[in-house]
Protein backbone atom coordinates (compact mmCIF):
# COMPACT_ATOMS: atom_id res chain seq x y z
CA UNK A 1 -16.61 -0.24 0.93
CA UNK A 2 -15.86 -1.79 4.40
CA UNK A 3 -16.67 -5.14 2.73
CA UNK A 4 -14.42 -5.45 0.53
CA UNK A 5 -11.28 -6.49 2.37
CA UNK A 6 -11.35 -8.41 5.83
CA UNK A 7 -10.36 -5.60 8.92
CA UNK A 8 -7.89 -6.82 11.11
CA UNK A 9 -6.09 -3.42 12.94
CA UNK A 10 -2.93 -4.47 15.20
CA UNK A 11 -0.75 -2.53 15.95
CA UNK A 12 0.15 1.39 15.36
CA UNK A 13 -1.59 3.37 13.44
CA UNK A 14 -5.50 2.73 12.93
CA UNK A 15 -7.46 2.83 9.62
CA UNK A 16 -8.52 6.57 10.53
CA UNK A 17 -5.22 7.83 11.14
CA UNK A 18 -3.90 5.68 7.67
CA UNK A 19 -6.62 7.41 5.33
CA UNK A 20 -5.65 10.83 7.04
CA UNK A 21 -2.12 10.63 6.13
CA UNK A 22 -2.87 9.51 2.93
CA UNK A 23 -4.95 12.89 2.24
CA UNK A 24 -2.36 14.61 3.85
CA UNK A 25 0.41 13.67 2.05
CA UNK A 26 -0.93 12.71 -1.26
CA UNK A 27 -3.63 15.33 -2.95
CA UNK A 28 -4.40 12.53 -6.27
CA UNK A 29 -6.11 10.80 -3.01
CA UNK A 30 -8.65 13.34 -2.33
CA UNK A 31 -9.78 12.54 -6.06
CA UNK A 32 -9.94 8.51 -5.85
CA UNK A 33 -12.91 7.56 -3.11
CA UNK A 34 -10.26 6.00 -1.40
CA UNK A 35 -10.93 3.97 2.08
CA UNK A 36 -8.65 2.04 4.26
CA UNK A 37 -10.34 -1.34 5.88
CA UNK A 38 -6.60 -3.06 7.68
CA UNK A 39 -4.09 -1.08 8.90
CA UNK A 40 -1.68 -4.04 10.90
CA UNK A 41 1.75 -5.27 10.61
CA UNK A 42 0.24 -8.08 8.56
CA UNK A 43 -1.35 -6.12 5.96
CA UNK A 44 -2.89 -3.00 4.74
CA UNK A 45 -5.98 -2.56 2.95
CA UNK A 46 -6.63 0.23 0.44
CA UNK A 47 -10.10 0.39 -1.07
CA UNK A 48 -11.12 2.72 -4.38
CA UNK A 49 -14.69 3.32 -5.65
CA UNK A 50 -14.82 1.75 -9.71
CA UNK A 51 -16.83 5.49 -10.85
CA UNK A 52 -13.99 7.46 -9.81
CA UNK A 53 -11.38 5.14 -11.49
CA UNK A 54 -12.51 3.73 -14.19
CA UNK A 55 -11.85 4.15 -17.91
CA UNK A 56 -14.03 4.29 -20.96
CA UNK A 57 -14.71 0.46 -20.84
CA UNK A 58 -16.00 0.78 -17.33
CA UNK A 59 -13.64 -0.93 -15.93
CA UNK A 60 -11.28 0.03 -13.29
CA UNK A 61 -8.54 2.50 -14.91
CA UNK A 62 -5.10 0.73 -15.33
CA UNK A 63 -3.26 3.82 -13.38
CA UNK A 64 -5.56 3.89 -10.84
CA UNK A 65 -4.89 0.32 -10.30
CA UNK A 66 -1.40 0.76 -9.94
CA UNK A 67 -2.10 3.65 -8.16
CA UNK A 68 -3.94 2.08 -5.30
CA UNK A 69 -1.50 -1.47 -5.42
CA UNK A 70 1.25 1.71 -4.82
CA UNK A 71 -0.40 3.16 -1.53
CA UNK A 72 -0.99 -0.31 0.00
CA UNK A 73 2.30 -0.92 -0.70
CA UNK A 74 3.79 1.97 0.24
CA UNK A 75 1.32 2.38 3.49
CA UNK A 76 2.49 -0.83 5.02
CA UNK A 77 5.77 0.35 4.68
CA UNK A 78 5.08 3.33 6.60
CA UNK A 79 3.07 1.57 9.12
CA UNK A 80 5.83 -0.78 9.44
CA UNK A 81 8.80 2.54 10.27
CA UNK A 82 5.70 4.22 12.38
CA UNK A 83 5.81 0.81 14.55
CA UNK A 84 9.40 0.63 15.16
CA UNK A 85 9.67 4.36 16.13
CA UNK A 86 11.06 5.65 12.51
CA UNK A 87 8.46 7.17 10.57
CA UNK A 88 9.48 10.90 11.21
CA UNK A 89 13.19 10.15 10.74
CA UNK A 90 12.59 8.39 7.44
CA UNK A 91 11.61 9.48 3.98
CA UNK A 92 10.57 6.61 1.21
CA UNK A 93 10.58 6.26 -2.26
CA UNK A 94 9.37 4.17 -4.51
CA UNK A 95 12.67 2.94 -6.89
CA UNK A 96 11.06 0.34 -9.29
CA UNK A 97 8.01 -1.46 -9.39
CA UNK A 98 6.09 -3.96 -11.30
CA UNK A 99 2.71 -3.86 -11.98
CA UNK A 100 0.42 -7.31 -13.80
CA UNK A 101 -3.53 -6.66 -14.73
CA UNK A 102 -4.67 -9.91 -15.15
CA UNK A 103 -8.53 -9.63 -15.39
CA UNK A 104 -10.80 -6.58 -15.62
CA UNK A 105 -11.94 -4.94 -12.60
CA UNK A 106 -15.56 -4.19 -12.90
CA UNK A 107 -16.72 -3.18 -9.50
CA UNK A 108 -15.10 -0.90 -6.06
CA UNK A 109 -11.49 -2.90 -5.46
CA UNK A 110 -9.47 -3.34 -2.64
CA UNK A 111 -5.77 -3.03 -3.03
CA UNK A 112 -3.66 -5.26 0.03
CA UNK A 113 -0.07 -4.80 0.39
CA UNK A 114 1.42 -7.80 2.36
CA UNK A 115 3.82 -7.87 5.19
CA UNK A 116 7.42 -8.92 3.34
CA UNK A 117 8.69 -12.10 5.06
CA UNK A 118 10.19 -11.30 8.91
CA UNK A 119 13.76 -12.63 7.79
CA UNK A 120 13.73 -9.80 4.90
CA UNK A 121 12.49 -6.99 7.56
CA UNK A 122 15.33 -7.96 9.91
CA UNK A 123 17.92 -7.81 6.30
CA UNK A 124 15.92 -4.24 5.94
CA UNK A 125 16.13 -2.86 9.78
CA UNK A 126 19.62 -4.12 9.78
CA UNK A 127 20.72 -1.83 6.52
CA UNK A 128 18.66 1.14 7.80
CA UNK A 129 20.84 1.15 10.83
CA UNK A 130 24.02 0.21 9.63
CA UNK A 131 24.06 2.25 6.57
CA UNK A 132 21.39 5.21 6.90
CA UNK A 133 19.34 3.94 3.63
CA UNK A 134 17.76 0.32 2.75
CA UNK A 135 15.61 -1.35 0.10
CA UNK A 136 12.66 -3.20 0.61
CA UNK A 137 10.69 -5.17 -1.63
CA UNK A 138 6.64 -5.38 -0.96
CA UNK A 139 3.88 -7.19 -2.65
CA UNK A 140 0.40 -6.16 -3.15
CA UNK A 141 -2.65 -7.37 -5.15
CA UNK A 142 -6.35 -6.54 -5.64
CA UNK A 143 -8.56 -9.74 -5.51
CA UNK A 144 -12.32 -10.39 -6.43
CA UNK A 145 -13.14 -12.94 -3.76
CA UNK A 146 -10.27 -15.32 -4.17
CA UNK A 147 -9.50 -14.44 -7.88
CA UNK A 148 -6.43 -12.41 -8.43
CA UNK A 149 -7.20 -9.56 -10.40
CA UNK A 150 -4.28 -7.68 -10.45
CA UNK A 151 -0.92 -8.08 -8.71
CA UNK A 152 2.33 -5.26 -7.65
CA UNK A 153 5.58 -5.79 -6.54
CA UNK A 154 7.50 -1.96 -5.55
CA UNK A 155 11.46 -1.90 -4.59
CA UNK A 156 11.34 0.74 -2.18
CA UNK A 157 13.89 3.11 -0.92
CA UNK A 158 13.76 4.64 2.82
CA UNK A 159 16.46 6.97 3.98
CA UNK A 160 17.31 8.66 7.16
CA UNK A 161 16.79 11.65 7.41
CA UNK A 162 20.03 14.06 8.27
């Protein structure tokens, strides 16, 4: 599974610690043969075995796409509070998202959520301070080489804790 997305670790928390806290915090996980290749401020890479999520087609499952999109998303995100010292005062939500499935995925995938641009994490750290709660908007997509396959875009919701 290692293969499928480019490793690149940075900063914070490594690919280890990641796929811990993603058993640890979300049981559906244990159930997915999920993997974590990036963990970085750039980008984090979620991976998912095709047997365990596909559907009768044999193709990767629709929720479990959406599923794994979701944790990359939501796993930069908490990389991102981890970095800057917030991760234990914080809790985040997912408010809206958006998911497109624009080919069928017939083989293990690897979900990336992308770093939102710097100007819109300064907007975000900015709101978290001043106000206690901010929104966030990330992006994440699973790609077959350089093929989009399917694409996610969450509004997320992080609060400080009181």
């Amino acid at each position: 599974m290692n293969s499928l997305c480019n490793q690149h670790m940075y900063l914070n928390m490594t690919t280890d610690q990641l796929l811990k806290s993603l058993l640890d915090k979300i049981p559906l996980v244990h159930h997915m043969g999920v993997g974590v290749t990036a963990c970085s401020l750039e980008k984090v890479s979620i991976t998912a075995e095709l047997e365990k999520n596909r559907n009768h087609r044999h193709t990767a499952f629709g929720g479990s796409l959406n599923t794994i999109l979701t944790l990359a998303a939501w796993s930069w995100l908490t990389n991102f509070l981890a970095e800057k010292d917030l991760e234990t005062q914080t809790e985040v939500v997912i408010q809206d998202c958006h998911s497109r499935y624009l080919k069928p995925v017939v083989k293990d995938f690897c979900a990336t959520g992308w770093s939102p641009l710097k100007a819109e994490q300064d907007r975000f750290l900015e709101a978290l301070a001043r106000k206690g709660v901010a929104r966030i908007a990330i992006k994440s997509e699973v790609l077959d080489k350089d093929i989009l396959m399917a694409d996610f875009v969450g509004q997320f919701v992080v609060v400080i804790k009181k």
